[in-house]
N, C-alpha and C. Protein backbone atom coordinates (compact mmCIF):
# COMPACT_ATOMS: atom_id res chain seq x y z
N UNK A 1 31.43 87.92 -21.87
CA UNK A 1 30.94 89.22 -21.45
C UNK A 1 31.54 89.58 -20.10
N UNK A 2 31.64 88.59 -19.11
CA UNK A 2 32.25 88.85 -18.01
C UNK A 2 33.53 89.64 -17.73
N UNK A 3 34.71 89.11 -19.11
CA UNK A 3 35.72 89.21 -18.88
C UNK A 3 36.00 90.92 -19.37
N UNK A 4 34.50 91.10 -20.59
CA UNK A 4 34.34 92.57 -21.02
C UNK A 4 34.28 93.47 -20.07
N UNK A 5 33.48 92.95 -18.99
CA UNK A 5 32.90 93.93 -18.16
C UNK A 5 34.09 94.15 -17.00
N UNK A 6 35.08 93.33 -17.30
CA UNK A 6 35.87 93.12 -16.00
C UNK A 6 36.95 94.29 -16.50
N UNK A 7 37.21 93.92 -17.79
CA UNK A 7 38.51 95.06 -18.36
C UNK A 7 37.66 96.33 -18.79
N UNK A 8 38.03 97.34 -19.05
CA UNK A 8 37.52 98.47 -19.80
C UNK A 8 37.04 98.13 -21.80
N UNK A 9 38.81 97.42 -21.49
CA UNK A 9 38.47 97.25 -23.19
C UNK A 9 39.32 96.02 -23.25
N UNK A 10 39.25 95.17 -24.22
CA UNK A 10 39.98 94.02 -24.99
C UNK A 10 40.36 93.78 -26.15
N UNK A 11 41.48 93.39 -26.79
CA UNK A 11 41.98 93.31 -28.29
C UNK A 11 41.35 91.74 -28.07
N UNK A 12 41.08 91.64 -29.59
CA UNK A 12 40.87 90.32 -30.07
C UNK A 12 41.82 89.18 -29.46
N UNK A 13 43.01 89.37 -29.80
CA UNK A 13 43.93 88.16 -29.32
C UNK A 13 44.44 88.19 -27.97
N UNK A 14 43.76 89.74 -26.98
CA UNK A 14 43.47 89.30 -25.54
C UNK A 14 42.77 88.72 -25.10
N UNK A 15 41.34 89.04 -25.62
CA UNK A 15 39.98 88.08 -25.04
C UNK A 15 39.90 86.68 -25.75
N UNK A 16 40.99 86.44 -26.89
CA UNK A 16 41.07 84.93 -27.06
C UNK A 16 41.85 84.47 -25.66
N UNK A 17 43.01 85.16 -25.44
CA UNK A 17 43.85 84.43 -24.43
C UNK A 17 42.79 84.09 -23.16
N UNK A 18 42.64 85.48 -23.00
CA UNK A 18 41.81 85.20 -21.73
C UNK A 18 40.69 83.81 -21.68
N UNK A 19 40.35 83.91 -22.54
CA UNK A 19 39.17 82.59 -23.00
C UNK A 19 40.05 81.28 -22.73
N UNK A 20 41.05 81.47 -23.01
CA UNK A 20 41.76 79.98 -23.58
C UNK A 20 41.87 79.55 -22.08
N UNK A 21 42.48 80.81 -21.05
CA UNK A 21 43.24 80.41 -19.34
C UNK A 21 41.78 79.90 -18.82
N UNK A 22 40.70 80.19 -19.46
CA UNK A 22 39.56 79.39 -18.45
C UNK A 22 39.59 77.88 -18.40
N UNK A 23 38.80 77.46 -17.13
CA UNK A 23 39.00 75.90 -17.07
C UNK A 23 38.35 75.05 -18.29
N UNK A 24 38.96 73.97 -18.94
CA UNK A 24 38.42 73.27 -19.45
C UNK A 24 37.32 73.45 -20.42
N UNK A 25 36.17 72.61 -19.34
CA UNK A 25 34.56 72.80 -19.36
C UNK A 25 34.45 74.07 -19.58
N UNK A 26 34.81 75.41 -20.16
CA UNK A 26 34.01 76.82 -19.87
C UNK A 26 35.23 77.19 -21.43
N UNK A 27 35.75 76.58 -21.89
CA UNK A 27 36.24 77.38 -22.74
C UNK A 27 35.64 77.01 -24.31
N UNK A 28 35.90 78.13 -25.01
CA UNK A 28 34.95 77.90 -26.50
C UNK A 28 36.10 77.96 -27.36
N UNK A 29 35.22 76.78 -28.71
CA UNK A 29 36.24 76.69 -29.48
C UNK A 29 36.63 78.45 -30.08
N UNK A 30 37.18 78.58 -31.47
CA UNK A 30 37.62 79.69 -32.15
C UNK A 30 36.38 79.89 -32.65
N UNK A 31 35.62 79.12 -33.23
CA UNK A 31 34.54 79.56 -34.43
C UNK A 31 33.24 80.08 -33.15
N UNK A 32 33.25 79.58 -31.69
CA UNK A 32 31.91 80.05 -30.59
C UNK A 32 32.33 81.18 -30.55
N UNK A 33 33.82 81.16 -30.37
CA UNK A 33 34.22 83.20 -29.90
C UNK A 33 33.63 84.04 -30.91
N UNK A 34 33.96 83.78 -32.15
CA UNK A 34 33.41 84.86 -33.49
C UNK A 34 32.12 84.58 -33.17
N UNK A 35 31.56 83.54 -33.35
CA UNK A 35 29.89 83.73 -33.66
C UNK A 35 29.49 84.07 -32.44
N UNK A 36 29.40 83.97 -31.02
CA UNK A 36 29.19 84.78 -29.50
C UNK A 36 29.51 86.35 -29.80
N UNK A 37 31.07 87.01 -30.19
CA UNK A 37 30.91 88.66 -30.81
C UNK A 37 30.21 88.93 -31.59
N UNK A 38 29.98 88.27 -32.49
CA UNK A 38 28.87 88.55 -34.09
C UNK A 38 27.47 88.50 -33.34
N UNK A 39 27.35 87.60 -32.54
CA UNK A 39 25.91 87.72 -31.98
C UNK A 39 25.47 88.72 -30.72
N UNK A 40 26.59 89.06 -30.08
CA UNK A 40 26.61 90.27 -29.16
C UNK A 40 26.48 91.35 -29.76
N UNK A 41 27.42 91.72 -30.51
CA UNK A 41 27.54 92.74 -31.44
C UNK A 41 26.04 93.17 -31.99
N UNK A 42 25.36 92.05 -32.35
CA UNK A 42 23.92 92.52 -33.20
C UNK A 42 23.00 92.75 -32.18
N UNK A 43 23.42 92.06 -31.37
CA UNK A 43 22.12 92.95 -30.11
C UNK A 43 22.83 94.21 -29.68
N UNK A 44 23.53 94.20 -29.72
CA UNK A 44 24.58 95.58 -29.08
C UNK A 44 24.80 95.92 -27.44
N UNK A 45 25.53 94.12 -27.76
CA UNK A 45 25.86 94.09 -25.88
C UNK A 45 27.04 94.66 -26.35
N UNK A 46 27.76 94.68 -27.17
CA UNK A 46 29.28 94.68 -27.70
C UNK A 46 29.51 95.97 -28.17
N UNK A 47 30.78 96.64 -28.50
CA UNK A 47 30.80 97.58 -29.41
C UNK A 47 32.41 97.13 -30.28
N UNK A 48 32.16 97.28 -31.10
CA UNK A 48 33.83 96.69 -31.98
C UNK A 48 34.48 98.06 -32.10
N UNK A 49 35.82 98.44 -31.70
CA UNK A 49 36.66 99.60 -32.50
C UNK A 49 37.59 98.96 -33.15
N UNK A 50 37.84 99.92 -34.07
CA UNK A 50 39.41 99.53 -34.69
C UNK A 50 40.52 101.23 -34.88
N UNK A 51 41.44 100.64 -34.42
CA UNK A 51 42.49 101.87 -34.41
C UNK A 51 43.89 101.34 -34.68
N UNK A 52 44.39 101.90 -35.73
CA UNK A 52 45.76 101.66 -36.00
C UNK A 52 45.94 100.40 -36.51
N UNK A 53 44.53 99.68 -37.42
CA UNK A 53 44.50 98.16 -37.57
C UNK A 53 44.70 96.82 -36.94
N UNK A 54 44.38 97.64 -34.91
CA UNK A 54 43.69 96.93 -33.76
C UNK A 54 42.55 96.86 -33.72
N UNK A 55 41.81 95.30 -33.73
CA UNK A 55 40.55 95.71 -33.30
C UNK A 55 39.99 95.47 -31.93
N UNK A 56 39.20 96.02 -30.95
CA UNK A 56 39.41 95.93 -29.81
C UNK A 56 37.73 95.64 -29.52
N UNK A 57 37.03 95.23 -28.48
CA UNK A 57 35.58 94.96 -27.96
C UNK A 57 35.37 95.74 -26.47
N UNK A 58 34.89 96.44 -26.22
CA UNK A 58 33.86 96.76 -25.12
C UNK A 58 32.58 96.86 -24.88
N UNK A 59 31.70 96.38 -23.48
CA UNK A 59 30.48 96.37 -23.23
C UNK A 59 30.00 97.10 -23.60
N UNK A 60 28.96 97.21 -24.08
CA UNK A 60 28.05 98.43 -24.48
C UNK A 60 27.08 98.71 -23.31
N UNK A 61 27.23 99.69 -22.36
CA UNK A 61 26.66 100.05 -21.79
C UNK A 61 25.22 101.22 -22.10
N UNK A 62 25.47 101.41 -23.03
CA UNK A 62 24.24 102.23 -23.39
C UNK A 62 23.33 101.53 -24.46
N UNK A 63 23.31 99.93 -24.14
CA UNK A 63 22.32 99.15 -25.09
C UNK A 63 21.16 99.65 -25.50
N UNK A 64 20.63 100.28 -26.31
CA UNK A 64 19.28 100.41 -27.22
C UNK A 64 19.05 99.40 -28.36
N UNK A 65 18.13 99.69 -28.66
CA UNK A 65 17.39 99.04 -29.88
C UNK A 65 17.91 99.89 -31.15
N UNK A 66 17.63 99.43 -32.02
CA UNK A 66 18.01 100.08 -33.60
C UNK A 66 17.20 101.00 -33.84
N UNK A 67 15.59 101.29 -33.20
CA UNK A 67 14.97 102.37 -33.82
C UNK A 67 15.40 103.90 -33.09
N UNK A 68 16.62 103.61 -31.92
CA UNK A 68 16.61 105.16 -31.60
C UNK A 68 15.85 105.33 -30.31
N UNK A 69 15.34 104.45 -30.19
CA UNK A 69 14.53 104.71 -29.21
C UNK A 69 15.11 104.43 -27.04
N UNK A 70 14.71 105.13 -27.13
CA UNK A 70 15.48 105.37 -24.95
C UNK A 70 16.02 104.51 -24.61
N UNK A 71 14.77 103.27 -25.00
CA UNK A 71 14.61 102.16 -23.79
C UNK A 71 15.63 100.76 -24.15
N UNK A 72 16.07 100.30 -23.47
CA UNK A 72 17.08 99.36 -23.57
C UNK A 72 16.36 97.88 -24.25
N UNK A 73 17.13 97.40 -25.12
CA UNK A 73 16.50 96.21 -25.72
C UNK A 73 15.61 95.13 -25.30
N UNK A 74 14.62 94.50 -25.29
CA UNK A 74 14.54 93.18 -24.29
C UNK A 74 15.11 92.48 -24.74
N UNK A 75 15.91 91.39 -23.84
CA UNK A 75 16.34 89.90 -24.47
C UNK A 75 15.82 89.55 -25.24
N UNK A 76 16.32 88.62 -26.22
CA UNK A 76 15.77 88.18 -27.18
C UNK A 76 15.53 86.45 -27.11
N UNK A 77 14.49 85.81 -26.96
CA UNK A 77 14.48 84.38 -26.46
C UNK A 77 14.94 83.65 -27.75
N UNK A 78 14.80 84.16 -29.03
CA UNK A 78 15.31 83.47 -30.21
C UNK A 78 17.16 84.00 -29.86
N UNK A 79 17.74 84.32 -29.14
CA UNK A 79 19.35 84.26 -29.14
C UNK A 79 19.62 83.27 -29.09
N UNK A 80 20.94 83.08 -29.82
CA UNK A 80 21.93 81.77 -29.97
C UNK A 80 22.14 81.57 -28.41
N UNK A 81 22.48 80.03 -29.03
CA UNK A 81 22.74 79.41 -27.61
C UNK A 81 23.90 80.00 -26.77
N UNK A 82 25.08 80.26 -27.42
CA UNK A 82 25.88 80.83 -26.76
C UNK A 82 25.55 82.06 -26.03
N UNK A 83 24.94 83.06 -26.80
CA UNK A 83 24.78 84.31 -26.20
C UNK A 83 23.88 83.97 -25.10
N UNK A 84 22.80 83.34 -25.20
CA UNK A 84 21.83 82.60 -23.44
C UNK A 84 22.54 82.51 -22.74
N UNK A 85 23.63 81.26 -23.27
CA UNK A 85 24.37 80.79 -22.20
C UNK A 85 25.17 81.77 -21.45
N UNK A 86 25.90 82.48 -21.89
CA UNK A 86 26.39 83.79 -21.22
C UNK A 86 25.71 84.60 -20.61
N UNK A 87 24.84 85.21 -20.80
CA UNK A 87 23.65 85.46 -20.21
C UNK A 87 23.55 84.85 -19.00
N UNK A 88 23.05 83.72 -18.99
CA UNK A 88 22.16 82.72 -17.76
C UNK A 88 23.56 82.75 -17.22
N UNK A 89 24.42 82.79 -17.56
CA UNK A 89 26.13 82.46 -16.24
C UNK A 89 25.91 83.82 -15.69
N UNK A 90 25.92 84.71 -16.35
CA UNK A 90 25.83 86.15 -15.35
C UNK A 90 25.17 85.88 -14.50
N UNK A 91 23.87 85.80 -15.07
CA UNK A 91 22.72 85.96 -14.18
C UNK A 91 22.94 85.72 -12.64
N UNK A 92 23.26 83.71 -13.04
CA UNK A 92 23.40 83.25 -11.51
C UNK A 92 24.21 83.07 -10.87
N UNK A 93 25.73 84.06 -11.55
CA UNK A 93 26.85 84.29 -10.75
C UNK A 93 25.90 85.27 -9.93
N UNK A 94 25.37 86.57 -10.58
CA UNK A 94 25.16 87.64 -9.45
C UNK A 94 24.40 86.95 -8.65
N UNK A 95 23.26 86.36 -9.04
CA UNK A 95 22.19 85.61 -7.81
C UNK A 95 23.09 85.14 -6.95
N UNK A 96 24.19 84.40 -7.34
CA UNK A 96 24.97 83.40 -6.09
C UNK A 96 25.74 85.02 -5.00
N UNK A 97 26.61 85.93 -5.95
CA UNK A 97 26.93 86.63 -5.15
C UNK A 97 26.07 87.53 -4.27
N UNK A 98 24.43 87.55 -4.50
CA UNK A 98 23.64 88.48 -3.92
C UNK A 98 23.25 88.02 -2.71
N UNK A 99 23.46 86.24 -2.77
CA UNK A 99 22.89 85.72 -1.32
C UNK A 99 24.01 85.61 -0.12
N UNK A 100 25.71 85.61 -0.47
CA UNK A 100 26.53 85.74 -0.26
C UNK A 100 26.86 86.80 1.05
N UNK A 101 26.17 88.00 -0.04
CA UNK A 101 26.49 89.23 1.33
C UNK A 101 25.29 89.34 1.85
């Protein structure tokens, strides 16, 4: 999600690369990347396009729920581990950068 939020947008076999240049310890196999988008995607942190038989991912900034309704989703405590885990890294990157400045 980080790397979503960092670019505007990403093709599939950019945000693999990008995944791959992380250290070690922080990188996911092929089958975490699909099931982490498949599981973003259904909460609708994600949005998938396809154009010209590119398919590309950006943040979904206007997260709602499926009924239509205003208010932005709550987390979901039954999310896959991966999607937590991404999650909880945001989280306490910003915490670390908030005590910073």
């Amino acid at each position: 999600m980080r790397l979503l939020l960092r670019h505007a947008e990403l093709t599939l076999p950019d945000l693999r690369k990008a995944l791959d240049a992380l250290p070690e310890g922080e990188r996911l196999t092929s089958d975490e990347i699909d099931n982490a988008i498949k599981v973003l995607i259904e909460q609708n942190w994600l949005i998938r396009l396809e154009a010209n038989d590119v398919v590309s991912y950006k943040a979904n900034f206007q997260r709602k729920t499926g009924s239509g309704s205003e208010k932005p989703a709550p987390r979901r405590r039954n999310a896959s581990p991966v999607a937590r885990g991404v999650w909880e890294a945001l989280e306490a990157k910003d915490k670390n950068e908030l005590r910073q400045d």
